[in-house]
C-alpha atoms as a PDB file:
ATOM      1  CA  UNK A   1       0.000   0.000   0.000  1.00  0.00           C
ATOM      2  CA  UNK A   2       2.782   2.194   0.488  1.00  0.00           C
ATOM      3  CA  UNK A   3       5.130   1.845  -2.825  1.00  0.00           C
ATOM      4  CA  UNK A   4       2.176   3.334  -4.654  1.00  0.00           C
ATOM      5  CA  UNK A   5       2.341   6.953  -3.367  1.00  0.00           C
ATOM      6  CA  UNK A   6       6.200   6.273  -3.022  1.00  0.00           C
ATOM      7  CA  UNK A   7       6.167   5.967  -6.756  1.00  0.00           C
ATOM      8  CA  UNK A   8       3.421   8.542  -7.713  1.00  0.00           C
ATOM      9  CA  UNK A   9       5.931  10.991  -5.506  1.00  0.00           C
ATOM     10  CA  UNK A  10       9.030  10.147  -7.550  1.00  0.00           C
ATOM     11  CA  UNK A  11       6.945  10.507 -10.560  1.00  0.00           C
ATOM     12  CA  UNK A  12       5.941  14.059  -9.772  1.00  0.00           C
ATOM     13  CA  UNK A  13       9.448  15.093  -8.251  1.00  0.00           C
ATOM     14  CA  UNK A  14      10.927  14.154 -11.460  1.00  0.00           C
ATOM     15  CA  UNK A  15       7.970  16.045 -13.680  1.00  0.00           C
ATOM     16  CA  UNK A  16       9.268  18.641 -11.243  1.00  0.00           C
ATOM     17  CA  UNK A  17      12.626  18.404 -11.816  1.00  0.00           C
ATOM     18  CA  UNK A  18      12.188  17.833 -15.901  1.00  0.00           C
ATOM     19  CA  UNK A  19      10.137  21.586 -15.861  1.00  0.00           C
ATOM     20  CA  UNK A  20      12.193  22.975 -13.587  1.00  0.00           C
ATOM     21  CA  UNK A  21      15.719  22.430 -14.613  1.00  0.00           C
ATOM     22  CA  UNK A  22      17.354  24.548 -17.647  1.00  0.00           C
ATOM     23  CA  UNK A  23      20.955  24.220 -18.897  1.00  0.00           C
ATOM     24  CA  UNK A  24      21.917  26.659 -20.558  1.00  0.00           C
ATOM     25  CA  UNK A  25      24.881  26.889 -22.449  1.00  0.00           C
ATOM     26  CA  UNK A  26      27.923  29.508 -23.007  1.00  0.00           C
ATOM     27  CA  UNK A  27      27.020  30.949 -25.962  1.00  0.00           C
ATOM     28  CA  UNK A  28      23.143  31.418 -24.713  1.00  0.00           C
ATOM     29  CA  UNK A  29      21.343  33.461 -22.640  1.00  0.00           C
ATOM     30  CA  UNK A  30      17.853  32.450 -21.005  1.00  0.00           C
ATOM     31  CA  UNK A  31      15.088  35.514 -20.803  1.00  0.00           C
ATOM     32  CA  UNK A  32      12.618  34.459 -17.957  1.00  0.00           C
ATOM     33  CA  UNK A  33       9.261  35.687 -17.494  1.00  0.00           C
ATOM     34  CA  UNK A  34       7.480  35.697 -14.752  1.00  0.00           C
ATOM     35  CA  UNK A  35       3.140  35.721 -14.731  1.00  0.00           C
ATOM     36  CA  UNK A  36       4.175  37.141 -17.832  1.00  0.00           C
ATOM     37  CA  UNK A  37       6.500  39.892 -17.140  1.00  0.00           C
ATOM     38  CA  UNK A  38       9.893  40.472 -16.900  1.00  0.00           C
ATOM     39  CA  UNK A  39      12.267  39.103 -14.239  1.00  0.00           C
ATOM     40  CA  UNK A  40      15.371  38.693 -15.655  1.00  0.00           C
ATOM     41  CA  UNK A  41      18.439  37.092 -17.606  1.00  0.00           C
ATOM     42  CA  UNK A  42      19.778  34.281 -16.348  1.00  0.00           C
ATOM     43  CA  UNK A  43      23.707  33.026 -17.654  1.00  0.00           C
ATOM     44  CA  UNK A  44      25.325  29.601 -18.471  1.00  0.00           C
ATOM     45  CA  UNK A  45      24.836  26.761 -16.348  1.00  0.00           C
ATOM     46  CA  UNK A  46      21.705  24.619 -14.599  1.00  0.00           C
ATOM     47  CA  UNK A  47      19.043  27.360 -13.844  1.00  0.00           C
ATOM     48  CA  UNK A  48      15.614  27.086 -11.738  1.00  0.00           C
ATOM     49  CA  UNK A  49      12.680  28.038 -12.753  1.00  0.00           C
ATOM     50  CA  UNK A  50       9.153  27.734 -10.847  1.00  0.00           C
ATOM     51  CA  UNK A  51       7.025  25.655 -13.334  1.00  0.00           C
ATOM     52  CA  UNK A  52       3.556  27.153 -14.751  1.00  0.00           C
ATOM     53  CA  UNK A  53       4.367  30.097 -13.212  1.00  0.00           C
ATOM     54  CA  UNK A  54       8.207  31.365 -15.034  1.00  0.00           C
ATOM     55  CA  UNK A  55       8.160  30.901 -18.769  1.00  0.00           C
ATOM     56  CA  UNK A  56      12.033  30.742 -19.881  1.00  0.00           C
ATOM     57  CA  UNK A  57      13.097  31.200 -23.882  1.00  0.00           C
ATOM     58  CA  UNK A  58      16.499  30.618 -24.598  1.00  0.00           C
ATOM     59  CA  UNK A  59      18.626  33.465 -27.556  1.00  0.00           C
ATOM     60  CA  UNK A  60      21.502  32.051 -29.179  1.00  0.00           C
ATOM     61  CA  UNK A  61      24.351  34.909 -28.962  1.00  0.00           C
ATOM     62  CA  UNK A  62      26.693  33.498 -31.579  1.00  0.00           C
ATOM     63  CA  UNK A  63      27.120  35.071 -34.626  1.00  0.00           C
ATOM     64  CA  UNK A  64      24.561  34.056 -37.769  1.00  0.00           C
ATOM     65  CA  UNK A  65      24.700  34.510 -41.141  1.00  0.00           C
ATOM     66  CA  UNK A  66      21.933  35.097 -42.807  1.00  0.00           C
ATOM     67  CA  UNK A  67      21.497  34.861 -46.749  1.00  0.00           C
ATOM     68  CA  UNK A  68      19.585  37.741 -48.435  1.00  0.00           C
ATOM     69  CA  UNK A  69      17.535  35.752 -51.156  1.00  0.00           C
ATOM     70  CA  UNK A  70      17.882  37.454 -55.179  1.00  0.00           C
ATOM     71  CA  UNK A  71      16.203  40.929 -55.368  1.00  0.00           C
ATOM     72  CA  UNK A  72      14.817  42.024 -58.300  1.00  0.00           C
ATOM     73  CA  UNK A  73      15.591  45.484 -58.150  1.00  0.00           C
ATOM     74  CA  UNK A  74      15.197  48.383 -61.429  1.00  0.00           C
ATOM     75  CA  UNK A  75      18.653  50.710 -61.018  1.00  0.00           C
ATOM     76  CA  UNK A  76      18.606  54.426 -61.370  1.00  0.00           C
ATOM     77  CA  UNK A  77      19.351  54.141 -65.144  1.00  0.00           C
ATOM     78  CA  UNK A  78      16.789  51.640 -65.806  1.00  0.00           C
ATOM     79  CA  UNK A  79      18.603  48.193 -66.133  1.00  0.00           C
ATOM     80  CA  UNK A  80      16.721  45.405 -64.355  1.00  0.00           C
ATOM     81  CA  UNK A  81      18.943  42.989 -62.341  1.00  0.00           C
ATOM     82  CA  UNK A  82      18.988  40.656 -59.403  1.00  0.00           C
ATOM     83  CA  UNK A  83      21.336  41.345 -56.240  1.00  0.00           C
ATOM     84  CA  UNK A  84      21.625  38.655 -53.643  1.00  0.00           C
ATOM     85  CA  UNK A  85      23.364  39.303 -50.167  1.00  0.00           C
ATOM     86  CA  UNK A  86      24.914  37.940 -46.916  1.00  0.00           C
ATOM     87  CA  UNK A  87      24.175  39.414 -43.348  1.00  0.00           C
ATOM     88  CA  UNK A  88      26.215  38.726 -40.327  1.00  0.00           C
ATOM     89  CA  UNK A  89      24.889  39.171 -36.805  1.00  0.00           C
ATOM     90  CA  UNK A  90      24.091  39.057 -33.309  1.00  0.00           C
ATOM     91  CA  UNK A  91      22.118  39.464 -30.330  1.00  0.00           C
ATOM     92  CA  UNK A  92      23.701  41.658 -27.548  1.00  0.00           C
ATOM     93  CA  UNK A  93      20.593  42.666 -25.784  1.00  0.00           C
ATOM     94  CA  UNK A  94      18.358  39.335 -25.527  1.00  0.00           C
ATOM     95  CA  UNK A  95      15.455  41.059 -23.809  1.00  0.00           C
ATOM     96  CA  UNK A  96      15.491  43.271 -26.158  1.00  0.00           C
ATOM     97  CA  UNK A  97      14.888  40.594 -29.022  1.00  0.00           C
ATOM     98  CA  UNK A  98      12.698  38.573 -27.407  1.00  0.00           C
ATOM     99  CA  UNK A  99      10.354  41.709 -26.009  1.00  0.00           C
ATOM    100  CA  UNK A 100      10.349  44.300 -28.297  1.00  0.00           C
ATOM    101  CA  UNK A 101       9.596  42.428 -31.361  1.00  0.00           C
ATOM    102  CA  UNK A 102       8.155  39.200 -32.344  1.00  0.00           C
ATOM    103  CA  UNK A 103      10.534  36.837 -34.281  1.00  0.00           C
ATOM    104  CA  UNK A 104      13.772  38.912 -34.469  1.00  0.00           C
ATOM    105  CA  UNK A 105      15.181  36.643 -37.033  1.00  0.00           C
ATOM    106  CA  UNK A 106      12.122  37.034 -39.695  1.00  0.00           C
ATOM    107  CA  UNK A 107      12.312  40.338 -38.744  1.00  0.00           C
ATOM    108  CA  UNK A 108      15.772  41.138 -39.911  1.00  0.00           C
ATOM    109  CA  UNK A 109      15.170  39.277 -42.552  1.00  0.00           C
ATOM    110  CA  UNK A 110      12.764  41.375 -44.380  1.00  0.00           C
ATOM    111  CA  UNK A 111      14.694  44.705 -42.904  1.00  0.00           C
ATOM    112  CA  UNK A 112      17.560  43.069 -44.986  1.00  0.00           C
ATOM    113  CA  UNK A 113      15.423  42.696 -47.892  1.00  0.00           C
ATOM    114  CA  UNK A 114      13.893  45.574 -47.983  1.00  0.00           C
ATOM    115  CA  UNK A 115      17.029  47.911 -47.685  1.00  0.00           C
ATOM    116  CA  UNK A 116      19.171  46.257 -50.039  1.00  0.00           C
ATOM    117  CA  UNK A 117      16.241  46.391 -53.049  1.00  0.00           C
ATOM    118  CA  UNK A 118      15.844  50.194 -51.951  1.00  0.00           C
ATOM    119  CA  UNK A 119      19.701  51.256 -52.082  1.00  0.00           C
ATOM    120  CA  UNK A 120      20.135  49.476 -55.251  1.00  0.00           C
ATOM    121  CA  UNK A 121      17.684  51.317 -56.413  1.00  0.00           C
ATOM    122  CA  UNK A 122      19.285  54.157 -56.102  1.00  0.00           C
ATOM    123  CA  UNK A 123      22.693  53.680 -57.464  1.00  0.00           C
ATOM    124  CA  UNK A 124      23.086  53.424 -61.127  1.00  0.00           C
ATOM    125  CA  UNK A 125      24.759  49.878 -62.438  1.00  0.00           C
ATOM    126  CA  UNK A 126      28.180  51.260 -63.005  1.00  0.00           C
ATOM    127  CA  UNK A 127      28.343  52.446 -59.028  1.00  0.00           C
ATOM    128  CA  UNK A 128      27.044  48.675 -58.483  1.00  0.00           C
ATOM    129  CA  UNK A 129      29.889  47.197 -59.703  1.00  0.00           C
ATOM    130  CA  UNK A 130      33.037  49.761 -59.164  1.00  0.00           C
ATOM    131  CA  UNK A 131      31.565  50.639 -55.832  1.00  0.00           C
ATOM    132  CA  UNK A 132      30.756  47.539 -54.000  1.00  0.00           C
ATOM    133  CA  UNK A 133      32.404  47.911 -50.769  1.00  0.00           C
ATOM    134  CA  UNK A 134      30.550  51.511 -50.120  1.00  0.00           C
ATOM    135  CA  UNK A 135      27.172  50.011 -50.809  1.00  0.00           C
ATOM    136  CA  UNK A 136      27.972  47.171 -48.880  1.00  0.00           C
ATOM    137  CA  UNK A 137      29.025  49.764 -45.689  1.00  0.00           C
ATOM    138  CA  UNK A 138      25.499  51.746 -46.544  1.00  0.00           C
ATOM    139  CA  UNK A 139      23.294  48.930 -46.650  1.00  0.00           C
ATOM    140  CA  UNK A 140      25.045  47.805 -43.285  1.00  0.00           C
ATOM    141  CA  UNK A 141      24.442  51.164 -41.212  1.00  0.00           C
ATOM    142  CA  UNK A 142      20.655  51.202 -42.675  1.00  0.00           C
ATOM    143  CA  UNK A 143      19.937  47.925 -41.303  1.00  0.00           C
ATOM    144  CA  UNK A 144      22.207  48.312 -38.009  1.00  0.00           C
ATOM    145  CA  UNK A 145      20.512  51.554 -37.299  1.00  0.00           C
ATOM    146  CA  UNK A 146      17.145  49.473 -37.977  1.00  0.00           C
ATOM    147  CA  UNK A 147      17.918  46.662 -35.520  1.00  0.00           C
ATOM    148  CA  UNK A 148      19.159  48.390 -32.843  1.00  0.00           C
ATOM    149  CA  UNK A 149      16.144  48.840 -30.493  1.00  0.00           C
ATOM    150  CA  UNK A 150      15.908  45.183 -31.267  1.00  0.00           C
ATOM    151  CA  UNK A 151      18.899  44.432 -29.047  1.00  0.00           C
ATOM    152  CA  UNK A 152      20.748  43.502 -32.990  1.00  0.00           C
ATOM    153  CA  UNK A 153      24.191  44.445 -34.008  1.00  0.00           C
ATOM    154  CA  UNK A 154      24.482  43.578 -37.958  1.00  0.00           C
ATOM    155  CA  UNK A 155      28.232  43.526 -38.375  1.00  0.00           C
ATOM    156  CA  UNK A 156      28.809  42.865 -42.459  1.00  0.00           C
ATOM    157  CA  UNK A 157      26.920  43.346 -45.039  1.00  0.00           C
ATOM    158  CA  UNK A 158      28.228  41.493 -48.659  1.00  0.00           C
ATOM    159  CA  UNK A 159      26.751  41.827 -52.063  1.00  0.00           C
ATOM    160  CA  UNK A 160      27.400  38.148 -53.483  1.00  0.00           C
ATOM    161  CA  UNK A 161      25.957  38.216 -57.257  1.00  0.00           C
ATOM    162  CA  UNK A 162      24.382  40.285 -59.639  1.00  0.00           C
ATOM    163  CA  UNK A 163      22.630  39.006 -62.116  1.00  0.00           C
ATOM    164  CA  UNK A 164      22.540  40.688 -65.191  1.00  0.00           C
ATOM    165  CA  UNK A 165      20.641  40.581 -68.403  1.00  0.00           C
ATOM    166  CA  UNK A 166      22.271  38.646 -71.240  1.00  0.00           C
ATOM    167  CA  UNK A 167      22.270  41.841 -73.378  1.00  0.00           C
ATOM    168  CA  UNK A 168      23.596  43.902 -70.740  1.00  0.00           C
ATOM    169  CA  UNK A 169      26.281  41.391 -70.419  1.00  0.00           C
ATOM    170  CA  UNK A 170      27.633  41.066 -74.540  1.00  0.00           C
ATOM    171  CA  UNK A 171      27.024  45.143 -73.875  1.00  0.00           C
ATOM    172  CA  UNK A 172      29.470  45.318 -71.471  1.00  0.00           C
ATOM    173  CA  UNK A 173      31.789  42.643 -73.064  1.00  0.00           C
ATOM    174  CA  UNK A 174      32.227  45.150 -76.063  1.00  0.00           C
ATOM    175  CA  UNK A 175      32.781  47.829 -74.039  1.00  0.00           C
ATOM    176  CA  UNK A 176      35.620  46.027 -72.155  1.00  0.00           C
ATOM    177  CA  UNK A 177      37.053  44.957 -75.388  1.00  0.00           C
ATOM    178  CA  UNK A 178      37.219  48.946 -77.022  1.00  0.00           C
ATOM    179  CA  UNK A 179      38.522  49.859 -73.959  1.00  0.00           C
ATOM    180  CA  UNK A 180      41.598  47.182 -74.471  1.00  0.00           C
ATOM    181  CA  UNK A 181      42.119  48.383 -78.260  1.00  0.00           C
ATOM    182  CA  UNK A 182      41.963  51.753 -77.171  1.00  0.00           C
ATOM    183  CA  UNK A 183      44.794  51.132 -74.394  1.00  0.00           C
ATOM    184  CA  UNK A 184      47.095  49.220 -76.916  1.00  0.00           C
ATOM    185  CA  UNK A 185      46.710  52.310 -79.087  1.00  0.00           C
ATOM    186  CA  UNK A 186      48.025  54.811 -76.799  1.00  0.00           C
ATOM    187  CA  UNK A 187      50.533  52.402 -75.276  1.00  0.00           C
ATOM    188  CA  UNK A 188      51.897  52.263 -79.072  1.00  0.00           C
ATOM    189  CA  UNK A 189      51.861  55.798 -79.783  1.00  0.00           C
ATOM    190  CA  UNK A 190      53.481  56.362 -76.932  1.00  0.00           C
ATOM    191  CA  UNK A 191      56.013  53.566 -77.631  1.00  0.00           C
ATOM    192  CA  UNK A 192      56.484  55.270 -81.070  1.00  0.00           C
ATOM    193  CA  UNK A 193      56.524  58.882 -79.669  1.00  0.00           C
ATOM    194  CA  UNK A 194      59.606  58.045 -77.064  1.00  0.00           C
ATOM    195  CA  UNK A 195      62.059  56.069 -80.142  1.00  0.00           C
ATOM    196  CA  UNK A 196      61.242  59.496 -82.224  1.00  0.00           C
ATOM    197  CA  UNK A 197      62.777  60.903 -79.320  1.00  0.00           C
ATOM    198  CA  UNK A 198      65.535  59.204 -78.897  1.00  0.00           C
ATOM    199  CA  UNK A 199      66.543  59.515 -82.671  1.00  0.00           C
ATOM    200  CA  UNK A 200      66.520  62.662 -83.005  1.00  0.00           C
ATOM    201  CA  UNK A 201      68.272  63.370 -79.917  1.00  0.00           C
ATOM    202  CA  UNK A 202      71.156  60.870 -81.545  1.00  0.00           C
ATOM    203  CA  UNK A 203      70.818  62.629 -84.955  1.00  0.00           C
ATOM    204  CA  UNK A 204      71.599  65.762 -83.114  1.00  0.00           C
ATOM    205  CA  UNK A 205      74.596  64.377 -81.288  1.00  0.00           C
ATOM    206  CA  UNK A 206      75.562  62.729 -84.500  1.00  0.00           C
ATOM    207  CA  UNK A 207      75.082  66.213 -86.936  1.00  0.00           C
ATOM    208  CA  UNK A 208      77.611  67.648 -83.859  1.00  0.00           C
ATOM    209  CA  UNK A 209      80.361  65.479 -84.135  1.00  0.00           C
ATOM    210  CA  UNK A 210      81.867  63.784 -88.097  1.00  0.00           C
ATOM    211  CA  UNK A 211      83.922  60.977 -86.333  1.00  0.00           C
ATOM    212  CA  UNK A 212      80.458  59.825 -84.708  1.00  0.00           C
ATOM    213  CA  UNK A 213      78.968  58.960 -88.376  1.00  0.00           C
ATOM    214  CA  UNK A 214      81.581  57.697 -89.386  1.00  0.00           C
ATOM    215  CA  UNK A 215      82.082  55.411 -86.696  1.00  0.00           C
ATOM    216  CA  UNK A 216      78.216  54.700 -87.616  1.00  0.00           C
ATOM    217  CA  UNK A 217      79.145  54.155 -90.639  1.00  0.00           C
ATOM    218  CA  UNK A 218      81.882  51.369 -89.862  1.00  0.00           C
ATOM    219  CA  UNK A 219      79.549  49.854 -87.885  1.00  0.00           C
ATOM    220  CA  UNK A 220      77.086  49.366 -91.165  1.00  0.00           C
ATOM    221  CA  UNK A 221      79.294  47.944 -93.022  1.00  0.00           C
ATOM    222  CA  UNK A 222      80.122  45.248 -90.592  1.00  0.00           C
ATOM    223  CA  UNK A 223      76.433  44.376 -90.079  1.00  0.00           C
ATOM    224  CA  UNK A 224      76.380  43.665 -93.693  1.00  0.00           C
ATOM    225  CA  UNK A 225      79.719  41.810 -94.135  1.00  0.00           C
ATOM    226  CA  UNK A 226      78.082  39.182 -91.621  1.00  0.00           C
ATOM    227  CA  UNK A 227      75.283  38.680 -93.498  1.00  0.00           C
ATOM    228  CA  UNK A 228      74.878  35.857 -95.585  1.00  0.00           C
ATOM    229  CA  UNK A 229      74.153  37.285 -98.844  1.00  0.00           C
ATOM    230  CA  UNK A 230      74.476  37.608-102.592  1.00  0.00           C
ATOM    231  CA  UNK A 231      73.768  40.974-103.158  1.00  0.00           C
ATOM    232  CA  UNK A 232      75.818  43.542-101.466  1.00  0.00           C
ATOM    233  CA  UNK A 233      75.339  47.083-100.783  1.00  0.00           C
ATOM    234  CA  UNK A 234      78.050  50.136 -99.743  1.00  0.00           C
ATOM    235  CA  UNK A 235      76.432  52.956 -97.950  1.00  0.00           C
ATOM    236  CA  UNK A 236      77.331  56.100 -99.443  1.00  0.00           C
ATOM    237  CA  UNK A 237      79.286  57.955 -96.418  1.00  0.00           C
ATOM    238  CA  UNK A 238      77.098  61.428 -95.928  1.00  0.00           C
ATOM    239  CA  UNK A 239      80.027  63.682 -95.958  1.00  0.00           C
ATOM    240  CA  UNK A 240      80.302  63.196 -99.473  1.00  0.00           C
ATOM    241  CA  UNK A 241      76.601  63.530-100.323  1.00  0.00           C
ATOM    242  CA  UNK A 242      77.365  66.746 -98.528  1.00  0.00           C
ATOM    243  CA  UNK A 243      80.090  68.120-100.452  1.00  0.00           C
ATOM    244  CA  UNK A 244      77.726  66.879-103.673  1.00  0.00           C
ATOM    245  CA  UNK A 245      75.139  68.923-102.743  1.00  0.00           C
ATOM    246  CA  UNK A 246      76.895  71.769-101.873  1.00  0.00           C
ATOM    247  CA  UNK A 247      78.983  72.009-105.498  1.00  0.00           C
ATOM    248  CA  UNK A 248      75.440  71.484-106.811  1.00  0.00           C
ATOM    249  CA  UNK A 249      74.310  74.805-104.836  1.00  0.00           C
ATOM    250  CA  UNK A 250      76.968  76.748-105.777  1.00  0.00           C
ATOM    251  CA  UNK A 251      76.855  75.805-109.429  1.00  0.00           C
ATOM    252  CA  UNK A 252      73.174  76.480-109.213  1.00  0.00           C
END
């Protein structure tokens, strides 16, 4: 007659015990309510609660990352694209997120959403994609400044892909590929600008001194005598052109 309350009381001591008894673990924090209000935060390790009465929901304090699903999104010179995203944060105030708004994690969500389809939509497509890192650092304070009464501290924001149209894309390939001719061109020109140059700053130094073409001269000649060859030509030395042309003039 007696083992059957003996039992019924180990029965309810351990229903006790198994509504009673949290652990909670480091990177948590447990927000207890009491009758439905407040009553506190309670840390890492076994924690007591009075059952039926406390109520005791557990926030992860780790850091999540959170993928921003394709926008479409219409830029500020028309082009329609799609922008996809990451989002890194945390909860530093967890009775802030579990008080002050319903599912903090849907919630962000759509704030996420919502922001990066709206600054997008403001930057033209060229900005998009030479100024990543700045749009990435504006969407991030939007949303941070957003999240903040929720107890939320978004720490990165990352563009990941944009999608563009195929037209857009062979668009852009041309451009890229003018842009290459047009850089070979000057890089020629230049090329071709610096030996003029450098010749005429040697014709001058040459026109100064008559041992110096001759001595160019010399060196002709044994450039060509290396040569294998049948035909065989002998500069004309330029002093003697000169001395031609100057009997012509005076003749004349």
């Amino acid at each position: 007659m007696i083992a059957g309350p003996i039992v019924l009381l180990v029965i309810a001591l351990g229903a006790l015990a198994f509504f009673s008894v949290y652990a909670i673990r480091a990177y948590e924090r447990a927000v207890v309510l009491r009758f439905g209000v407040f009553n506190g935060i309670r840390g890492p390790g076994l924690r007591f609660i009075i059952p039926f009465v406390d109520e005791l929901t557990r926030v992860d304090q780790r850091m999540i990352t959170m993928d921003i699903p394709p926008q479409d999104i219409i830029t500020k010179d028309n082009v329609s694209i799609k922008v996809n995203a990451v989002l890194n944060f945390r909860v530093i105030d967890p009775s802030k997120a579990i008080l002050t708004v319903e599912n903090y994690l849907y919630a962000t969500s759509q704030i996420a959403q919502t922001t990066l389809r709206s600054v997008c939509g403001e930057a033209e497509l060229d900005d998009l994609l030479s100024k990543r890192e700045e749009i990435n650092h504006h969407i991030q304070e939007i949303i941070d400044r957003q999240t903040d009464p929720w107890g939320i501290k978004v720490s990165l924001v990352a563009i990941k892909d944009i999608d563009l149209p195929q037209e857009m894309r062979r668009a852009m390939a041309k451009q890229a590929e003018a842009e290459r001719e047009r850089r070979a061109k000057i890089i020629q020109a230049e090329g071709e600008y610096q030996a003029a140059e450098k010749l005429t700053a040697a014709a001058e130094i040459m026109s100064k001194e008559s041992g110096a073409i001759q001595l160019r001269y010399l060196e002709t000649l044994k450039q060509i005598s290396v040569e294998n060859s049948s035909t065989v030509l002998f500069p004309m030395p330029i002093n003697l052109l000169e001395a031609f042309t100057k009997r012509v003039g005076g003749a004349s």
